[in-house]
Protein backbone atom coordinates (compact mmCIF):
# COMPACT_ATOMS: atom_id res chain seq x y z
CA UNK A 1 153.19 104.86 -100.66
CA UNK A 2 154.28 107.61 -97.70
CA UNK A 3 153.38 106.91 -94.30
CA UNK A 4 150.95 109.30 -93.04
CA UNK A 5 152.13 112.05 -91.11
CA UNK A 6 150.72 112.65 -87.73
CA UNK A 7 148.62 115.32 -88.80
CA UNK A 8 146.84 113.56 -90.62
CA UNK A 9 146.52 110.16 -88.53
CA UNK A 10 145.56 112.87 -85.65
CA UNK A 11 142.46 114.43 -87.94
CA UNK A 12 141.36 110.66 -88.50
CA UNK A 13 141.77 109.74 -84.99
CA UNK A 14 139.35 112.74 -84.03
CA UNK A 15 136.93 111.71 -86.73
CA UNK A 16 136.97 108.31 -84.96
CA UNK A 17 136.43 109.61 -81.90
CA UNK A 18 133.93 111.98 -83.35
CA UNK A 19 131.99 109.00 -84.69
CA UNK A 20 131.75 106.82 -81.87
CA UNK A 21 133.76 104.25 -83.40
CA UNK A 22 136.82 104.40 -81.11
CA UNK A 23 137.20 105.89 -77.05
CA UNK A 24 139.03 108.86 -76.39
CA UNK A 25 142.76 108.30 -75.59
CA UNK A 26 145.03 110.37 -73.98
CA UNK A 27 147.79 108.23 -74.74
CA UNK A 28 147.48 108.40 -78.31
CA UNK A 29 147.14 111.98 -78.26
CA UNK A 30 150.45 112.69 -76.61
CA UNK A 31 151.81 110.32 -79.06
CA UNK A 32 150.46 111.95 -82.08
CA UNK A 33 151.08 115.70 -80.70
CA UNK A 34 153.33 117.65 -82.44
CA UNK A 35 156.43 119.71 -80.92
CA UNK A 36 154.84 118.87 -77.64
CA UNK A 37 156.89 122.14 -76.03
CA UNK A 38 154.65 124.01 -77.61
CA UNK A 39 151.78 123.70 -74.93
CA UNK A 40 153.97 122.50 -72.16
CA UNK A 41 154.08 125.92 -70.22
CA UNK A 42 150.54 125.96 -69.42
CA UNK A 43 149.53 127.89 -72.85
CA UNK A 44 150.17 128.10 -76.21
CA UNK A 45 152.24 131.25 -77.57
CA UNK A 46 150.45 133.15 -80.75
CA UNK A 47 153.13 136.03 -82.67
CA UNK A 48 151.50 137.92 -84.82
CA UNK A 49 153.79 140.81 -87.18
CA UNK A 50 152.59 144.36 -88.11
CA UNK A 51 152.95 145.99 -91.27
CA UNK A 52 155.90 146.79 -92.15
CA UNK A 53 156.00 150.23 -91.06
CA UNK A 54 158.75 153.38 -90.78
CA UNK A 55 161.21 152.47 -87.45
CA UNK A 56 162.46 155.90 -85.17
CA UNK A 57 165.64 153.81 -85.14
CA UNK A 58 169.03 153.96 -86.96
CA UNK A 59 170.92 151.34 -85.02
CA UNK A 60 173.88 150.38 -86.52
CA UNK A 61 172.91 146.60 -86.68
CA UNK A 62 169.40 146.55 -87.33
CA UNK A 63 168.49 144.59 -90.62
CA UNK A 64 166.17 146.52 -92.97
CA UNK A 65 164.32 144.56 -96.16
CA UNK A 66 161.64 146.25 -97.85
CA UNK A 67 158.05 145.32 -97.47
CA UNK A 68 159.29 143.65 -93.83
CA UNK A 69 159.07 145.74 -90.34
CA UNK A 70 162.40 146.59 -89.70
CA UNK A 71 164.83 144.03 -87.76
CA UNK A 72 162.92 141.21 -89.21
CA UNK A 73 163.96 139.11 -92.35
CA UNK A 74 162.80 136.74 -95.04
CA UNK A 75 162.98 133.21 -94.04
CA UNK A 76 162.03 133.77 -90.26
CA UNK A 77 158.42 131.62 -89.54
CA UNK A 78 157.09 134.46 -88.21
CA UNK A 79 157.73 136.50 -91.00
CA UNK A 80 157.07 134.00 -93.65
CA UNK A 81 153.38 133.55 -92.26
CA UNK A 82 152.75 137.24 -91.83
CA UNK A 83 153.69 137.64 -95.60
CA UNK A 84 151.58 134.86 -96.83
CA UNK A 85 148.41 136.29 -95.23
CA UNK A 86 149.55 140.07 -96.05
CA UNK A 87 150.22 141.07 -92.41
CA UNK A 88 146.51 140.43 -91.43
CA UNK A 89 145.86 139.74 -88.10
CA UNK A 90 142.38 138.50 -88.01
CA UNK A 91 143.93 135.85 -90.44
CA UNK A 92 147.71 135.29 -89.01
CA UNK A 93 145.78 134.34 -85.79
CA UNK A 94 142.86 132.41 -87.17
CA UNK A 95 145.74 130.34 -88.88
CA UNK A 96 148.18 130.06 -86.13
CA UNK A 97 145.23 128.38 -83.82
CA UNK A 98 143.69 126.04 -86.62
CA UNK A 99 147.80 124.61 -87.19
CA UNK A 100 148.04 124.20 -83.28
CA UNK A 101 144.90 122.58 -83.10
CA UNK A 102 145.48 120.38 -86.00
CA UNK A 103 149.07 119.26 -84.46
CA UNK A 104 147.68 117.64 -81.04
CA UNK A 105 147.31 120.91 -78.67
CA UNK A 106 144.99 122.57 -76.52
CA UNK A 107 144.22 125.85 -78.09
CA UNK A 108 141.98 127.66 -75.49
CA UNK A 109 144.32 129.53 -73.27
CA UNK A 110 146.52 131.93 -76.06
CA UNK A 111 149.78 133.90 -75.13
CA UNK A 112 149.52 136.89 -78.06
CA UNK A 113 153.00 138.29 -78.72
CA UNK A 114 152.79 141.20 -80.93
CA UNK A 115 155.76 141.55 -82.62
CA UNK A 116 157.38 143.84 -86.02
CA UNK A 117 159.04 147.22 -85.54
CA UNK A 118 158.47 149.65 -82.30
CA UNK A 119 154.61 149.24 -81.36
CA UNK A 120 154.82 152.69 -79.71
CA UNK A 121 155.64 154.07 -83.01
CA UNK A 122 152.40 152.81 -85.10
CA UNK A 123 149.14 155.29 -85.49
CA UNK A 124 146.99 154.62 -83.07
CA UNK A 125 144.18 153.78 -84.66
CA UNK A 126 145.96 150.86 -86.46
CA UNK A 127 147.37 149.66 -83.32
CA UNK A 128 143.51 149.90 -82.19
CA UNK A 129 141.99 148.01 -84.79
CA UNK A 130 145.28 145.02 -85.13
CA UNK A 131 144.50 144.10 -81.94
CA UNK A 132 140.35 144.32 -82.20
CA UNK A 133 141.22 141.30 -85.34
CA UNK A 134 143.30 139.39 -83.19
CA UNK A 135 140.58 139.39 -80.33
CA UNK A 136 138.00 138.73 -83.22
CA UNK A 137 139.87 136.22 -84.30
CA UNK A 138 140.05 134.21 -81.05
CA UNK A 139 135.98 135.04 -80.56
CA UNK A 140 135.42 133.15 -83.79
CA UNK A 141 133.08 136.34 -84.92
CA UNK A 142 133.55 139.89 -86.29
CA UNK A 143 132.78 142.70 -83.30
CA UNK A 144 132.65 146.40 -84.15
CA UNK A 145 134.32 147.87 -81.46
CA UNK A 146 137.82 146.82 -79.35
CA UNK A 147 135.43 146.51 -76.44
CA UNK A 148 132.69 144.03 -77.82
CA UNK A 149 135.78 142.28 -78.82
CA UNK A 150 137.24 142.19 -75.27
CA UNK A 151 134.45 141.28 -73.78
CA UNK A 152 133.21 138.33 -75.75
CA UNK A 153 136.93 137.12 -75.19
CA UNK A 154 136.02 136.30 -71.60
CA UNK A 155 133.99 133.54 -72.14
CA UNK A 156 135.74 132.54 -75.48
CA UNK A 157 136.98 129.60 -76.72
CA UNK A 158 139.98 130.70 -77.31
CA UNK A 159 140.84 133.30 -74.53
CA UNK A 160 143.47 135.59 -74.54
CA UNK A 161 145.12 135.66 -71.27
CA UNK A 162 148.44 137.22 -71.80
CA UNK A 163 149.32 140.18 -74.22
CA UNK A 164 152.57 141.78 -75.21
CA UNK A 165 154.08 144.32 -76.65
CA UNK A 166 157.73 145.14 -78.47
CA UNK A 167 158.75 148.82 -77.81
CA UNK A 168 161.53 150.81 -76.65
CA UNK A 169 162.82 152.45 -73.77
CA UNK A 170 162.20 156.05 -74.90
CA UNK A 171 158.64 155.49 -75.78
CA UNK A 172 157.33 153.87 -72.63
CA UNK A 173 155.42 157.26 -70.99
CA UNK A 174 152.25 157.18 -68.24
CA UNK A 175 150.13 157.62 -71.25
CA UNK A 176 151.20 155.13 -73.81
CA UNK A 177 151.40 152.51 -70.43
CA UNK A 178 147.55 153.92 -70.32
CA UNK A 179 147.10 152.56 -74.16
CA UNK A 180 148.41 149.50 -73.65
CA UNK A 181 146.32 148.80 -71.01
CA UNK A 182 143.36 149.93 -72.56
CA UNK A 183 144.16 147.24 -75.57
CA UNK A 184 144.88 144.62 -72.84
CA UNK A 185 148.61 143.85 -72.69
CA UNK A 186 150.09 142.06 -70.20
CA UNK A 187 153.97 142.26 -70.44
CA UNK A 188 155.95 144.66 -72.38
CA UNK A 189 159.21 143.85 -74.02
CA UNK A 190 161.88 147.04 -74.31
CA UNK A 191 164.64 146.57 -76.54
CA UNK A 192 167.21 147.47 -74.00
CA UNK A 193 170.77 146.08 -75.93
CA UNK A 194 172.83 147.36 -73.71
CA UNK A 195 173.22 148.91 -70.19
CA UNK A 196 176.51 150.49 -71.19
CA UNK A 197 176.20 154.36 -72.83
CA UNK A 198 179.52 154.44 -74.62
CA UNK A 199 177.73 150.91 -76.43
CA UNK A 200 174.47 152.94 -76.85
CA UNK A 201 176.02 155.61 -78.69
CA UNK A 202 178.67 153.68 -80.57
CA UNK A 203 175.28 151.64 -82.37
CA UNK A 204 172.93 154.77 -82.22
CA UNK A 205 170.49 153.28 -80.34
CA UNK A 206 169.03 156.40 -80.04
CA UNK A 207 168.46 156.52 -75.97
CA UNK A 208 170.45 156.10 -73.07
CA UNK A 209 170.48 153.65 -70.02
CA UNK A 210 168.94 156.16 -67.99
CA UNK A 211 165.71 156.10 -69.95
CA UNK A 212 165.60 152.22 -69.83
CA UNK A 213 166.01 152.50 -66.02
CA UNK A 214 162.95 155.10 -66.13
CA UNK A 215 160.88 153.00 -68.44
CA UNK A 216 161.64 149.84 -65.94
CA UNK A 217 160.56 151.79 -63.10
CA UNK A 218 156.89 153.01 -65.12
CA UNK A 219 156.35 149.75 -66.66
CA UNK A 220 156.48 147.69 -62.82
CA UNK A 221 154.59 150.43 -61.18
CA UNK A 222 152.04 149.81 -63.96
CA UNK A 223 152.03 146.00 -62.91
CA UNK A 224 153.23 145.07 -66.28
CA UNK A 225 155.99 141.87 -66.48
CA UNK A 226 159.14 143.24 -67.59
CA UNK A 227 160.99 141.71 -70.51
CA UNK A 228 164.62 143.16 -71.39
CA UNK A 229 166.24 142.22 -75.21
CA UNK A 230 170.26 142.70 -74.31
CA UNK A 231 172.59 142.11 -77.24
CA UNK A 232 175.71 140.49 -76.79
CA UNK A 233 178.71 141.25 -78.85
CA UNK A 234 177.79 144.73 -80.14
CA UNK A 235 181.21 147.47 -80.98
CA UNK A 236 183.01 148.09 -78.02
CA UNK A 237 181.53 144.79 -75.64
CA UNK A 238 184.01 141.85 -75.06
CA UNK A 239 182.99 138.63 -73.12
CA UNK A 240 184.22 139.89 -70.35
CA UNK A 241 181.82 142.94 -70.58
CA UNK A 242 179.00 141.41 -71.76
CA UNK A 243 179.55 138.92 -68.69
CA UNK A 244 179.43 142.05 -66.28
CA UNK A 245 176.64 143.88 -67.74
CA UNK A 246 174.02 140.47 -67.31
CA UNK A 247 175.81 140.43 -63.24
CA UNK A 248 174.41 144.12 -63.11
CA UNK A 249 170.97 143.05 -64.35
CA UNK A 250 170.30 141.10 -61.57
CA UNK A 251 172.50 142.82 -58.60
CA UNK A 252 171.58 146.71 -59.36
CA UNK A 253 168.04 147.78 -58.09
CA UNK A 254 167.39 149.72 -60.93
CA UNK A 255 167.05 146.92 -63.53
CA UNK A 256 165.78 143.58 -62.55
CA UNK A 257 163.95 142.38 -65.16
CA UNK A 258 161.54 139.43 -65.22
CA UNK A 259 161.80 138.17 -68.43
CA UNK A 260 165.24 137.84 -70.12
CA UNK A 261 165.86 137.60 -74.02
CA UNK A 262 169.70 137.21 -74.89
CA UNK A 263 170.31 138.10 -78.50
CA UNK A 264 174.29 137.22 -79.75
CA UNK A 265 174.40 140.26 -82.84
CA UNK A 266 174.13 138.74 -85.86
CA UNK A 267 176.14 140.54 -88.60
CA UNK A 268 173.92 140.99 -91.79
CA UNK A 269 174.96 142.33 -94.75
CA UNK A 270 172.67 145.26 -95.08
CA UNK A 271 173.69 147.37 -91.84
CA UNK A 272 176.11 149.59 -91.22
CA UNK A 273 177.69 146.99 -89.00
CA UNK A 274 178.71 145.28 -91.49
CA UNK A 275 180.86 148.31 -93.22
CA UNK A 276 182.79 147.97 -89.72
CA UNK A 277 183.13 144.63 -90.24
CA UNK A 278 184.95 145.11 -93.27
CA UNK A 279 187.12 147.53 -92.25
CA UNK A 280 188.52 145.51 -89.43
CA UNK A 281 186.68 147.78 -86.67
CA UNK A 282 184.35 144.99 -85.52
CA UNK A 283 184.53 140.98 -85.02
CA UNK A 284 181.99 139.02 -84.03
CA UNK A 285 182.21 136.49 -80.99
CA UNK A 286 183.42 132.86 -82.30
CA UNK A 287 180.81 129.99 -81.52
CA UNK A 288 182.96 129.10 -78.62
CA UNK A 289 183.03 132.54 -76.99
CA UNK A 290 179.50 133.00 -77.67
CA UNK A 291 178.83 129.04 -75.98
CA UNK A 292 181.12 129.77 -72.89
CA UNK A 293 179.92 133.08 -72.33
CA UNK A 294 175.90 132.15 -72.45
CA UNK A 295 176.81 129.35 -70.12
CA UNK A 296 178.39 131.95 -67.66
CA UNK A 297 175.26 134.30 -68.07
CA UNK A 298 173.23 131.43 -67.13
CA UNK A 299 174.84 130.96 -63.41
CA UNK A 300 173.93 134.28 -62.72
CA UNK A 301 170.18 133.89 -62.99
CA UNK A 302 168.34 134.59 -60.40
CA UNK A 303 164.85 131.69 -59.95
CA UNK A 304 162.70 134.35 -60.65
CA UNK A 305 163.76 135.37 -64.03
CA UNK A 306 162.28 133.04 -67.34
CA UNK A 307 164.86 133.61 -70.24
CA UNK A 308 162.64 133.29 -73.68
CA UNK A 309 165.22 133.38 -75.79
CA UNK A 310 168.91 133.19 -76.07
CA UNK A 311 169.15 133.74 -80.26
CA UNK A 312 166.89 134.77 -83.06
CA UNK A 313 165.40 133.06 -85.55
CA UNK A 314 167.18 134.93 -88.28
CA UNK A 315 168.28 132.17 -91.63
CA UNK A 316 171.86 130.89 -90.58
CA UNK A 317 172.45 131.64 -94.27
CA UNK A 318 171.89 135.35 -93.79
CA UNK A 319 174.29 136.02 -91.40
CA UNK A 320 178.07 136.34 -92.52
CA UNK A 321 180.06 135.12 -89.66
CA UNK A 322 180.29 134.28 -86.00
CA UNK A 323 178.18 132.76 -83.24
CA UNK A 324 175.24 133.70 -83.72
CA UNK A 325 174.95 131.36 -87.12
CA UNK A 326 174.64 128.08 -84.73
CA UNK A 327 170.99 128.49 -85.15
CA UNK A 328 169.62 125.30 -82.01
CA UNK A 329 172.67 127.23 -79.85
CA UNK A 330 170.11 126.79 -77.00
CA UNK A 331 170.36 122.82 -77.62
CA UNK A 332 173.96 123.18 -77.62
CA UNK A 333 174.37 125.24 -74.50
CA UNK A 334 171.56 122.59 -72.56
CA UNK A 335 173.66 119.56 -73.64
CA UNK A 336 176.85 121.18 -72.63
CA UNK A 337 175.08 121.91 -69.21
CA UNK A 338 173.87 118.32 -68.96
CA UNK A 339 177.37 116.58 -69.43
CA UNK A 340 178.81 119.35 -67.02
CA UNK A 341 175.82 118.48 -64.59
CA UNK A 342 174.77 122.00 -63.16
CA UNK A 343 171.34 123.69 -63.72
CA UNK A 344 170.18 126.89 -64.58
CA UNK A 345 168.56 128.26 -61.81
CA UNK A 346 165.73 130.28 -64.87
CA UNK A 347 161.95 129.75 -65.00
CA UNK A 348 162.06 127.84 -68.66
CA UNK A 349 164.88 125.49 -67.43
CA UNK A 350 163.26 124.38 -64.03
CA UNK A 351 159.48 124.06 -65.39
CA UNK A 352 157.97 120.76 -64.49
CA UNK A 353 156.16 120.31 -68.31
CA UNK A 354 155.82 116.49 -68.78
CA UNK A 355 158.90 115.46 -66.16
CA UNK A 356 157.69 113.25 -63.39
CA UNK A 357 156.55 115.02 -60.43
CA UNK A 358 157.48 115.19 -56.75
CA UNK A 359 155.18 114.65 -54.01
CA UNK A 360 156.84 116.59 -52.06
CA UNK A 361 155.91 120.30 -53.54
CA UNK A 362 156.22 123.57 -51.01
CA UNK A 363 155.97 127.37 -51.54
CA UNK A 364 159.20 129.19 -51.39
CA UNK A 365 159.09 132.98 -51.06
CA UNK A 366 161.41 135.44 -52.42
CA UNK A 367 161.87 139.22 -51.28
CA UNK A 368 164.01 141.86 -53.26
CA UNK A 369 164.04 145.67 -54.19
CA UNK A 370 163.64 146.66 -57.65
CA UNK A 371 163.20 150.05 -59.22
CA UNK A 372 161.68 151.68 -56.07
CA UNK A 373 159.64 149.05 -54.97
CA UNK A 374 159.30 145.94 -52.97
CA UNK A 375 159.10 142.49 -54.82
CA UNK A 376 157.96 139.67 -53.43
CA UNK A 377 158.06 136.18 -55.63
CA UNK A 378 155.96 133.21 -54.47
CA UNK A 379 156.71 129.77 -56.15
CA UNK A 380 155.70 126.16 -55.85
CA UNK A 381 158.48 124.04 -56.37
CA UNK A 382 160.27 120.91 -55.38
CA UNK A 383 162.50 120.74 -52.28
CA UNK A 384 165.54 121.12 -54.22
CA UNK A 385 164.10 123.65 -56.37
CA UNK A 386 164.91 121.60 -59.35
CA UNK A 387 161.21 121.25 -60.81
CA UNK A 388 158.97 124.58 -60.86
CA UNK A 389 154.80 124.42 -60.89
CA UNK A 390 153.49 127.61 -60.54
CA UNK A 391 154.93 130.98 -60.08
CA UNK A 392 153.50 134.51 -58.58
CA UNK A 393 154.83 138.18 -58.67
CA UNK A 394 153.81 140.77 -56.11
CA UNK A 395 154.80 144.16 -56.01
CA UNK A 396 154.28 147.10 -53.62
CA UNK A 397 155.08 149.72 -55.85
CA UNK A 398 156.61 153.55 -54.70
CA UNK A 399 153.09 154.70 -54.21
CA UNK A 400 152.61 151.31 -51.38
CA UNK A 401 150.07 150.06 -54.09
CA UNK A 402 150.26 146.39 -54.16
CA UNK A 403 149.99 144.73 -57.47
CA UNK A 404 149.97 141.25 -58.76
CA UNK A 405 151.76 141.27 -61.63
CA UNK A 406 151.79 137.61 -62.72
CA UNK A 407 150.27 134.14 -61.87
CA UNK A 408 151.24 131.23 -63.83
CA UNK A 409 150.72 127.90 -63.11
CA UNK A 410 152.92 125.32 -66.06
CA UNK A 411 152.67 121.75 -67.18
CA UNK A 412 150.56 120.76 -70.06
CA UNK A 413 147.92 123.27 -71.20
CA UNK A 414 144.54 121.66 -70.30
CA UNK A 415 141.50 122.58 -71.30
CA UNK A 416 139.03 124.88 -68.65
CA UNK A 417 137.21 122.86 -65.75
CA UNK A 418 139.56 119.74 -67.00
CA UNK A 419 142.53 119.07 -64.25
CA UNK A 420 145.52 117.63 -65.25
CA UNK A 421 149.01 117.04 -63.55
CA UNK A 422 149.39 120.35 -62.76
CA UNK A 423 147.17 122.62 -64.36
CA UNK A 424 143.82 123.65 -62.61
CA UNK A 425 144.83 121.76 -59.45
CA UNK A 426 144.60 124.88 -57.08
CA UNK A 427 148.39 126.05 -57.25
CA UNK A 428 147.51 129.38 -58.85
CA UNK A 429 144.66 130.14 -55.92
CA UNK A 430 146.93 129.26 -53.14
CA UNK A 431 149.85 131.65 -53.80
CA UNK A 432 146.83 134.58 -54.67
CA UNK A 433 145.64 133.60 -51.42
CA UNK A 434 149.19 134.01 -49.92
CA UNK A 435 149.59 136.92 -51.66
CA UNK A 436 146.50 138.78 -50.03
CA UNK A 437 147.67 137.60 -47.09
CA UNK A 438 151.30 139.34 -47.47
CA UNK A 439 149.80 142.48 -48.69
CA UNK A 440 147.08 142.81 -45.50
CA UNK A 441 149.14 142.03 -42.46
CA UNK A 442 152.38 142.76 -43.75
CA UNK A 443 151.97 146.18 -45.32
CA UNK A 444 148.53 146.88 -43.90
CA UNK A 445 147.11 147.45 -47.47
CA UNK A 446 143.20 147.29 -48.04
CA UNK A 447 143.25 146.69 -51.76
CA UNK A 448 144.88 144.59 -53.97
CA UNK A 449 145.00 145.25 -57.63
CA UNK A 450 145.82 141.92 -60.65
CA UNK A 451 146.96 142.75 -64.22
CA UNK A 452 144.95 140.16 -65.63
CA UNK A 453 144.68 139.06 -69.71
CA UNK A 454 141.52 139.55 -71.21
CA UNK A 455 140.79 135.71 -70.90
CA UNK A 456 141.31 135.38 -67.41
CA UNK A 457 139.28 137.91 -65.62
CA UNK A 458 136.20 135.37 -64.70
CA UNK A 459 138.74 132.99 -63.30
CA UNK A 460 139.53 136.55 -60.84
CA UNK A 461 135.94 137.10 -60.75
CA UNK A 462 135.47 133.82 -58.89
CA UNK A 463 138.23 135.21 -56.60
CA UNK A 464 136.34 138.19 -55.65
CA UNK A 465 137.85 140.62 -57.96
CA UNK A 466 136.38 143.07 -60.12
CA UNK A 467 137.23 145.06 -62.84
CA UNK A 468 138.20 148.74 -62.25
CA UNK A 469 139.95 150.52 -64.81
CA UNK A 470 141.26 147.50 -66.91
CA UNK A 471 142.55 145.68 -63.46
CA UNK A 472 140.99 143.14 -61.86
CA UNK A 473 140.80 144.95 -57.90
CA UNK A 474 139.64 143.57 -54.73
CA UNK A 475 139.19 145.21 -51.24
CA UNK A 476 139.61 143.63 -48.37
């Protein structure tokens, strides 16, 4: 007979505890949890696909499968799920939670990534009513109206308190930044690839850098956090360039992300790309270039940049050669790292999840221009700046509005009113209160404005913020 898994010794532990017959213990439950990462950054992250739906895009190597949005494939979990449950929403969430849940974590704070295809591109009144299920979902009950939904998710029990979207460059506009607010996204992710042109136009992407730098500049001035997609190894890059182009991220105004996703191309068979490959036109980066180079990009990060990702989860057995097949090449690059003892200076790499804490936390501040603006990143950290707790973004946008465009406080996802190492400790309230203290005697600013999740606007409320045109605002 099989040992039990630790789902299932987890569901009769709870029935135990349920019962009265044992006493709740926290041990066992970090024990028993499963892929503890999972809620180690102070939520739990939710991706949900879209139909598959017609792309604006002819990039030269984009995937397409039928019945999937384009760029995704068979055999990714995101995919596979969305299939099962024929792209619902209501459903892909309601199932997402109740698999967290059963595997040891703390469900109530959700990070919703929408992802499948350009977002911008969908009608609007699907795009309406995909995220009204998802918020439904969450609320545990059926609302008519996007609203009802949004507004029951404040007090949920499963709260939604970040939302984002996958778009491009050449759709971000003052009016679709407008929609997305209305629907209550948090952070956008733009498929930027490249920062090079000639690159852009040898893979007909379909925009140039100049609209990316554009679509930067709306998306901060919005409040929004910024994530940037960048390829590596496209026609025309070498490591050399590719090297260059993630130095330029982080040294030219007119980018600086705040989120980072590093995508090695994968050569699939269906794409034009691959027709190059065949004709001795394009190669794709070995493993080792792809290792060496990633481990280059990664002493160039600034602290106030997270990197999500640094490959797909595209089927090793789908790709034809190169790289990008190693599919744990983030375990290999940390390891590598490790034995070469240096750290990468990004937000996933220094947060404190379940490492043993220093008593010895202070605030750091950092100050830098990006796209017009002034940004100003407040941090709780360790002395050495090896261990990260909480994290704010402030910006005083072109206009001198000042706008909060992130607080995020990490270690193990805790349930509301219960403290834990980290979370719900008071790190997130100091560096607000810092923050309003920057933004009145330093720039002489009366009003203050936070793009907040759905979920999180009565922690604001406590705060002394309202809601005014889908931001929480306070005047001073």
């Amino acid at each position: 007979m099989p040992y039990p898994n630790n789902i299932s010794l987890l569901r009769e532990y709870h029935n135990l505890v349920k019962n009265k017959r044992i006493k709740k213990s926290k041990a066992i439950e970090d024990l028993l949890r499963v892929r503890p990462v999972r809620s180690l950054s102070g939520v739990v992250n939710v991706s949900v696909l879209t139909k598959p739906y017609a792309c604006p895009g002819i990039c030269t190597f984009c995937p397409k499968e039928e019945n999937i949005p384009k760029s995704y494939l068979s055999g990714e979990p995101a995919v596979e799920r969305a299939k099962r449950l024929n792209y619902d929403p209501y459903l892909q969430v309601k199932k997402r939670i109740e698999v967290l849940k059963s595997t040891g974590h703390n469900v109530q704070k959700i990070d919703l990534r929408i992802i499948g295809g350009t977002w911008s591109y969908y009608e609007k009144e699907y795009k309406i009513w995909f995220i009204k299920e998802c918020f439904n979902a969450c609320n545990q009950t059926k609302s008519n109206t996007l609203f009802e939904a949004q507004k029951l998710n404040e007090n949920a029990k499963h709260r939604i308190v970040g939302l984002s979207f996958e778009t491009r460059p050449d759709f971000i506009t003052k009016k679709e930044l407008l929609e997305m607010r209305e629907l209550g996204a948090t952070k956008i992710e733009i498929g930027v690839q490249s920062i090079y042109d000639n690159v852009l136009k040898k893979t007909k992407r379909g925009h140039s850098i100049a609209t990316t730098i554009k679509a930067t500049k709306l998306l901060k001035d919005a409040g929004f956090k910024v994530s940037y997609q960048v390829m590596l190894n496209l026609p025309l890059s070498t490591p050399k360039k590719d090297l260059e182009m993630l130095k330029e991220l982080f040294t030219n105004e007119d980018f600086k992300p705040d989120y980072l996703k590093i995508y090695p191309c994968a050569l699939i068979k269906n794409t034009p790309l691959y027709n190059d490959f065949k004709k001795g036109t394009y190669k794709p980066y070995s493993e080792k270039e792809l290792i060496n180079l990633i481990k280059e990009i990664k002493k160039q990060i600034p602290y106030y940049v997270r990197i999500e990702r640094i490959i797909r989860d595209i089927p090793a057995p789908l790709i034809v050669k190169g790289g990008a097949k190693v599919s744990n090449l983030r375990q290999v690059i940390d390891r590598e790292i490790q034995k070469e003892n240096w750290q990468c200076k990004c937000i996933r790499c220094r947060e404190i999840r379940n490492k043993k804490h220093d008593e010895n936390i202070k605030m750091f501040r950092e100050d830098y221009n990006a796209s017009s603006g002034k940004e100003i990143f407040l941090s709780f950290e360790d002395e050495k700046r090896n261990n990260l707790y909480s994290i704010l973004r402030l910006r005083i946008n072109s206009e001198s509005k000042a706008l909060i465009r992130e607080v995020h406080t990490f270690g193990e996802s805790k349930k509301l009113k219960e403290k834990g190492k980290v979370q719900h400790k008071g790190f997130g309230k100091a560096l607000i209160k810092k923050a309003e203290e920057i933004v009145k005697k330093e720039f002489k600013l009366n009003k203050i404005h936070i793009i907040s999740g759905v979920g999180v606007r009565e922690y604001y409320r406590k705060l002394g913020y309202e809601l005014e045109n889908y931001y929480m605002v306070k005047t001073f």
